[in-house]
Protein backbone atom coordinates (compact mmCIF):
# COMPACT_ATOMS: atom_id res chain seq x y z
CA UNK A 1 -128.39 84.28 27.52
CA UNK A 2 -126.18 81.73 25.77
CA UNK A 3 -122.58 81.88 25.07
CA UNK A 4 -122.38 81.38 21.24
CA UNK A 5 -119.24 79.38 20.03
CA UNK A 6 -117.88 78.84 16.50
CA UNK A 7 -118.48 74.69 15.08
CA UNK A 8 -115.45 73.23 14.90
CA UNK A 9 -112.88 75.77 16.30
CA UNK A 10 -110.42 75.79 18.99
CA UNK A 11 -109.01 77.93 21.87
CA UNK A 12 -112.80 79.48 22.79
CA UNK A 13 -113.15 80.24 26.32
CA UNK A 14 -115.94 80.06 28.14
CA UNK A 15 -116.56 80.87 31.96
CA UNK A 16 -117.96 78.57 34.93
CA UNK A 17 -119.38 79.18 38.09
CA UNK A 18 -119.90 80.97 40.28
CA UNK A 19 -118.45 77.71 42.67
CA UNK A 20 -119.93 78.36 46.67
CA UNK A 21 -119.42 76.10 48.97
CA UNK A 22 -121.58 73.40 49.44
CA UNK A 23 -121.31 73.90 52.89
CA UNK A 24 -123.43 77.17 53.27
CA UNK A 25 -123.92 77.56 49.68
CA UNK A 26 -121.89 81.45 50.22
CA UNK A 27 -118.60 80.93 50.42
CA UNK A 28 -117.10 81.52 47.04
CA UNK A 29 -114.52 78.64 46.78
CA UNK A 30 -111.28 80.32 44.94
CA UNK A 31 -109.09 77.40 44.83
CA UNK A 32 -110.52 74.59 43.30
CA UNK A 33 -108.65 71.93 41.42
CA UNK A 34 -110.84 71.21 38.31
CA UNK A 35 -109.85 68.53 35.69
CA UNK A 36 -111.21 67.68 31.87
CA UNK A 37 -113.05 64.79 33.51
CA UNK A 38 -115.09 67.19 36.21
CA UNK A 39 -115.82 68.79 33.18
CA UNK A 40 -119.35 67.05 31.17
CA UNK A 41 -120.60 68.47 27.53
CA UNK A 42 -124.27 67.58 26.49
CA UNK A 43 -124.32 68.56 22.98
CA UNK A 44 -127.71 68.85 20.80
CA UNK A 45 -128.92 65.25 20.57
CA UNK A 46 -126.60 63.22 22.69
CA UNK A 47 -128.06 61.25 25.17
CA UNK A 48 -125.05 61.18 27.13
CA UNK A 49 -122.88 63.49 29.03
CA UNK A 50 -119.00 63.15 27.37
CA UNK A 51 -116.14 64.67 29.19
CA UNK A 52 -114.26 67.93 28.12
CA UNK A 53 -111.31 66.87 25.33
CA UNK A 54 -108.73 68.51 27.26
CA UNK A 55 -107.68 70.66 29.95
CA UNK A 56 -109.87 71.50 33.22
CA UNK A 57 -110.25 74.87 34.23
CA UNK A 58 -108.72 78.02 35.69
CA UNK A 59 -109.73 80.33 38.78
CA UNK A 60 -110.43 83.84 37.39
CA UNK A 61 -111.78 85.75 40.70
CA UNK A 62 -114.46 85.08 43.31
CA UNK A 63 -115.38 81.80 43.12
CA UNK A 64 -115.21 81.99 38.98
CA UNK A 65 -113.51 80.21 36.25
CA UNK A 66 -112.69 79.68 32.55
CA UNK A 67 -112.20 76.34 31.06
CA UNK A 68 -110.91 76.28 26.90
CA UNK A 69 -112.97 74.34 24.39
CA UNK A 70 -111.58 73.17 21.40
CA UNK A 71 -112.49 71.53 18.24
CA UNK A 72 -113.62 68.27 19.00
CA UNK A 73 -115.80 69.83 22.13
CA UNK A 74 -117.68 72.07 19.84
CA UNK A 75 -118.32 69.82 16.71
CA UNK A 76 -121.61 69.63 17.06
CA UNK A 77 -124.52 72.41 15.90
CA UNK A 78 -126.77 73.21 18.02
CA UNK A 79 -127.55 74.05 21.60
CA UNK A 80 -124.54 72.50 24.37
CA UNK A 81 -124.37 72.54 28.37
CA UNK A 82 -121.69 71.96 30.17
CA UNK A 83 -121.81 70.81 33.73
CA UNK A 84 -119.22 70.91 36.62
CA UNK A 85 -119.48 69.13 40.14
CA UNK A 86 -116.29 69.02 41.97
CA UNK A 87 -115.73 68.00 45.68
CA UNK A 88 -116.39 70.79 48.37
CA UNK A 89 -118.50 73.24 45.95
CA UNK A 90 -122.05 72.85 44.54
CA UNK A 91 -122.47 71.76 40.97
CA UNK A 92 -122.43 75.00 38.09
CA UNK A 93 -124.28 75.05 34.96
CA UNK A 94 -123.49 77.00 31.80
CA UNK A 95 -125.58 77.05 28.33
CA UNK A 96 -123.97 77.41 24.69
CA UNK A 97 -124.89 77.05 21.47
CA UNK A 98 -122.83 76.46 18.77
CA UNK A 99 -123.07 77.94 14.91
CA UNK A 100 -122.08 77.51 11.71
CA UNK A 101 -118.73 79.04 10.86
CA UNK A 102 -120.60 81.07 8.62
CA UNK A 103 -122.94 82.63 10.89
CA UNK A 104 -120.89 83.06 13.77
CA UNK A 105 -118.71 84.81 11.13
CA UNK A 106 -121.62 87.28 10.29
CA UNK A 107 -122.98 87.75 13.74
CA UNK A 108 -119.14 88.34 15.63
CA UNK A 109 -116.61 88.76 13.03
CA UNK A 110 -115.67 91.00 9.59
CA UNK A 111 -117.79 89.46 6.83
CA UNK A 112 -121.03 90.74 5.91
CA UNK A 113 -124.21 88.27 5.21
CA UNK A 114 -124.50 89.82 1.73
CA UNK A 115 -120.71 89.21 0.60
CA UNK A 116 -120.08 86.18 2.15
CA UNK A 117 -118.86 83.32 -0.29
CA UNK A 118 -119.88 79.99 1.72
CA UNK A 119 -119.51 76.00 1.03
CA UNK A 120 -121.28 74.07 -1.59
CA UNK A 121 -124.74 74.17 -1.97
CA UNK A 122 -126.53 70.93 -2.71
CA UNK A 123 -129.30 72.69 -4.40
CA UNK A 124 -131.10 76.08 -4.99
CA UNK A 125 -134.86 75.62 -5.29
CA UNK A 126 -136.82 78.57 -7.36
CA UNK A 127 -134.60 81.36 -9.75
CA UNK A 128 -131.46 83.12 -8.25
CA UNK A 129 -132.21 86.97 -8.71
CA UNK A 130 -128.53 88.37 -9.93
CA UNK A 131 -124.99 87.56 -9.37
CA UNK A 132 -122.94 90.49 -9.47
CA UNK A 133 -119.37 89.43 -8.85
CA UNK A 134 -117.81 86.89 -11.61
CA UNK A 135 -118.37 83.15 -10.88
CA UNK A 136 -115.99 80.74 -11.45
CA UNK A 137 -116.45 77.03 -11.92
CA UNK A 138 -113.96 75.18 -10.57
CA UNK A 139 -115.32 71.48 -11.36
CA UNK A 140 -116.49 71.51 -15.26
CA UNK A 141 -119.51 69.20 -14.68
CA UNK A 142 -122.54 69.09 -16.97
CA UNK A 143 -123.94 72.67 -17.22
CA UNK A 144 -127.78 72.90 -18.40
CA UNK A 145 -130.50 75.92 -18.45
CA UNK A 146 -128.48 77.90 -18.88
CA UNK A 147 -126.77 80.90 -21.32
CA UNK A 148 -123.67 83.17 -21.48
CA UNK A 149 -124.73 86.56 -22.87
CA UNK A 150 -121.99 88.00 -22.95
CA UNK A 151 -118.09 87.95 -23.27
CA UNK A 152 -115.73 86.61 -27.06
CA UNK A 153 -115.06 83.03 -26.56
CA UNK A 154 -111.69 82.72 -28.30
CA UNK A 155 -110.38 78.92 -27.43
CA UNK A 156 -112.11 75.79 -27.02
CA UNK A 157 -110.27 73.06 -25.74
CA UNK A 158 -111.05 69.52 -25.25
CA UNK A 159 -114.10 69.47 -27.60
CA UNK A 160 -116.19 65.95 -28.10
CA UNK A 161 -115.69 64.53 -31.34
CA UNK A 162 -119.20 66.28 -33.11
CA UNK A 163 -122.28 63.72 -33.58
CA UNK A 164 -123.04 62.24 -37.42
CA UNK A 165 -124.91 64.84 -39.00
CA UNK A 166 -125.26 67.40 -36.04
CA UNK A 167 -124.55 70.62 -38.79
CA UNK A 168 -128.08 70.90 -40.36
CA UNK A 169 -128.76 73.44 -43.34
CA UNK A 170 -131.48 75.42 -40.82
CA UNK A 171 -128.03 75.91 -38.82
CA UNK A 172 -126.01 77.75 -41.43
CA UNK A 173 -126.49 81.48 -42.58
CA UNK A 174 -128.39 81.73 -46.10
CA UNK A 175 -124.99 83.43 -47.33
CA UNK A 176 -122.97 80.47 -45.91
CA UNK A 177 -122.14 78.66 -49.57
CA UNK A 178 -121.44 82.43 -50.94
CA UNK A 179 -118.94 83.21 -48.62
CA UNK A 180 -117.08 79.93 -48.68
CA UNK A 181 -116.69 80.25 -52.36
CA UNK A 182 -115.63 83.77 -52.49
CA UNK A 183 -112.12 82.71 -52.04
CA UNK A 184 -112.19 80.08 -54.70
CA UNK A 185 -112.11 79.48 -58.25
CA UNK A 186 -115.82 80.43 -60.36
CA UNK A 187 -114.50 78.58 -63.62
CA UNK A 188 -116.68 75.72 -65.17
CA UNK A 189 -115.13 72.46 -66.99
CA UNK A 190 -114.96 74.37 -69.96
CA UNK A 191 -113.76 77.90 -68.44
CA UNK A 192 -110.78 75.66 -66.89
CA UNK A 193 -109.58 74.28 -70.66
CA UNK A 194 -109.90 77.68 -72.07
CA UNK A 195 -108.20 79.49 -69.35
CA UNK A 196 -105.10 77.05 -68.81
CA UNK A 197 -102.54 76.13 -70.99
CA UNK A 198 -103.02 72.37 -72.15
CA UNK A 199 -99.69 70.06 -72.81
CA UNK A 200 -100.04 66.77 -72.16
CA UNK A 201 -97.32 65.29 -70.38
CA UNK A 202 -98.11 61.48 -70.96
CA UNK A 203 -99.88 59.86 -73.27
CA UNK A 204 -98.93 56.31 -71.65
CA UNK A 205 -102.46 54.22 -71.06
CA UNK A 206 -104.00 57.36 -73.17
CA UNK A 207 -107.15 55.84 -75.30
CA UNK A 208 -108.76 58.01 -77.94
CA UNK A 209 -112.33 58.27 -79.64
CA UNK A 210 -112.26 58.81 -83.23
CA UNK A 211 -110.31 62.03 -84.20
CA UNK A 212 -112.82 64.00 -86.66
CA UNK A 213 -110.73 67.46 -86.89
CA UNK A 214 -106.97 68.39 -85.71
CA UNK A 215 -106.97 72.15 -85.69
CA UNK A 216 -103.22 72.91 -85.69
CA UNK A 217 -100.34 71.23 -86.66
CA UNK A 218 -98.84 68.18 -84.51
CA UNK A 219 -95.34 67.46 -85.53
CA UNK A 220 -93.95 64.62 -84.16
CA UNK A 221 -90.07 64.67 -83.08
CA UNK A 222 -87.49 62.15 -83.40
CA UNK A 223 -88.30 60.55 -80.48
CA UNK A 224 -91.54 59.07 -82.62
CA UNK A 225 -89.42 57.86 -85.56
CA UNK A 226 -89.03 54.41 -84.24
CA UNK A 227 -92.98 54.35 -84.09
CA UNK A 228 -93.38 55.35 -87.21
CA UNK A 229 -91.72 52.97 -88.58
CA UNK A 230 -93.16 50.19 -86.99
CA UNK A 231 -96.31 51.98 -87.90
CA UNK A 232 -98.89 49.25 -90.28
CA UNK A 233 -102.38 50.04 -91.03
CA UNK A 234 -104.69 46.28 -91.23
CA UNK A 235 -105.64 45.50 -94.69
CA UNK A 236 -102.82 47.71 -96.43
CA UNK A 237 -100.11 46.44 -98.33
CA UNK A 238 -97.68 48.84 -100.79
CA UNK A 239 -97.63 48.32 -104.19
CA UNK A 240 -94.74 47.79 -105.96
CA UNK A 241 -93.34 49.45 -108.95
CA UNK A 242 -95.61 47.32 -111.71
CA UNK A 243 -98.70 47.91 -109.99
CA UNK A 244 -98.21 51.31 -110.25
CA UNK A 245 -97.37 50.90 -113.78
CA UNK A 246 -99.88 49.48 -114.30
CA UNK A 247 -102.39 51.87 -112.30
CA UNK A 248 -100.69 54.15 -114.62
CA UNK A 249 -101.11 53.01 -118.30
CA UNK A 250 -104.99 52.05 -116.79
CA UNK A 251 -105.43 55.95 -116.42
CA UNK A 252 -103.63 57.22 -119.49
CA UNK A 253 -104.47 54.78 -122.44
CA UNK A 254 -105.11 50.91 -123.30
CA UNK A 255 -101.14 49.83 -123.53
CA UNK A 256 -98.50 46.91 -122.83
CA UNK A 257 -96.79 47.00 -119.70
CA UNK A 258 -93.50 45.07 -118.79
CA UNK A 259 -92.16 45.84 -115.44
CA UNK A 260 -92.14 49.84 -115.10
CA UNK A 261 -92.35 50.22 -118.42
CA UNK A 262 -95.78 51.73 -120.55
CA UNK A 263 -95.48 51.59 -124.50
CA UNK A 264 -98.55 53.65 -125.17
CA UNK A 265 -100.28 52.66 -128.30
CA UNK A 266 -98.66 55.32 -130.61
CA UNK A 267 -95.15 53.21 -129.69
CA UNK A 268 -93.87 55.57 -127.55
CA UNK A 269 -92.33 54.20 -123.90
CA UNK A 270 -92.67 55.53 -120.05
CA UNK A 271 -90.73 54.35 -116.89
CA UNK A 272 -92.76 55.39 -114.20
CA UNK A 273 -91.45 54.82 -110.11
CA UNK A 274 -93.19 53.89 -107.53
CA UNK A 275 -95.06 56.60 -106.45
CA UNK A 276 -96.32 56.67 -110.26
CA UNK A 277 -94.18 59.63 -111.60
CA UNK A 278 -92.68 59.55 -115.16
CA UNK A 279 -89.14 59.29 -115.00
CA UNK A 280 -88.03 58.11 -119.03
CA UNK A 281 -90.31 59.14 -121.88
CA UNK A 282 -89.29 57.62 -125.50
């Protein structure tokens, strides 16, 4: 039977012998002085022998001894002989075979096949039945076929800036618009000019259409007089005080008029100003 060693690990013993002398091939020769270099590993596919890495080997009783492997002798998976031939004995042989740390773990050591959490895995072909513990990626590569069923995602960081036109109306709820106007204002145009009070701060660049009704009164305060004094209307000039005299003794009866003056045609006289009130009669 094989003596199975762990890939890659040091400080595993491993015996040698029994060394009989090559004399009568008997004598169990206890005192042998074996060195690294007496010491040749084959290891699976070499097709040479390479010496032990360090260290020879130690008597242990009757003609057998140990020699100490380490890291660099059993780096290589697979089956491994070691052969011995020192001066004065005949030559020993011993087979190993190395394994994975994983499954020397499982066969000689504390963790179970089932619960064991190995290396990487370059690839799973066909559908993983269950995982029952919690996985956690530790590399935040490109994830596809896949979903998470459960758990509340509460923070996303380090989102991609979202694709031209990637929310489509098929993607929102039919109750989507409701909801997002529930919070704001249901008022039309209209609803707005009733609702508000309306005082018009500026009138500065302010141009009108044609003004059919005013429903209230505007007065205009002091702060207008200057422009309503400057105020001229195109095509309007006042009259003065004979051409409303004259306006006057037109309406009341065929008369002479000099300056403000009427003398109606009974004789008598009327001064009238220049908004066209009487002020003398004679």
């Amino acid at each position: 039977m094989p003596i199975f060693l762990r890939q890659s690990t040091a400080s595993q013993e491993i015996p040698l012998g029994y060394f009989l002398s090559s004399t009568d091939g008997d004598t169990a020769m206890t005192a042998l002085s074996i060195a690294n270099t007496d010491i040749k590993l084959w290891v699976n596919g070499a097709t040479a022998l390479a010496n032990k890495n360090s260290g020879g080997a130690t008597h242990i009783a009757n003609g057998l001894y140990y020699c100490v492997l380490d890291a660099t002798d059993s780096a290589t998976i697979g089956p491994m002989v070691v052969y011995c031939k020192v001066a004065t004995a005949l030559a020993t042989r011993t087979e190993c075979v190395v394994l994975a740390a994983n499954v020397y773990d499982t066969l000689f050591g504390t963790t179970a096949l089932s619960t064991y959490a190995g290396g990487a895995v370059a690839s799973v072909t066909g559908a993983v039945g269950s995982v029952t513990a919690g996985v956690t990626v530790t590399t935040n590569n490109d994830k596809t076929g896949y979903t998470v069923s459960s758990g509340t995602v509460t923070t996303l960081t380090n989102l991609p800036a979202a694709p031209t036109d990637w929310l489509t109306a098929a993607a929102l709820k039919a109750d989507a618009v409701t909801k997002i106007q529930s919070g704001l204002s249901t008022l039309t145009a209209s609803g707005v000019w009733a609702n508000a009070t309306r005082t018009l701060t500026s009138l500065s660049g302010l141009t009108l259409d044609t003004v059919t009704t005013v429903t209230n009164a505007v007065t205009l305060t002091s702060a207008y007089d200057a422009a309503k004094t400057a105020l001229t209307v195109s095509g309007y000039t006042a009259p003065d005080n004979a051409s409303v005299t004259k306006i006057k003794a037109a309406v009341y009866d065929t008369a002479t008029v000099s300056g403000n003056v009427i003398t109606l045609s009974n004789g008598a006289t009327q001064t009238v100003d220049n908004d066209g009130n009487r002020t003398t009669v004679g």
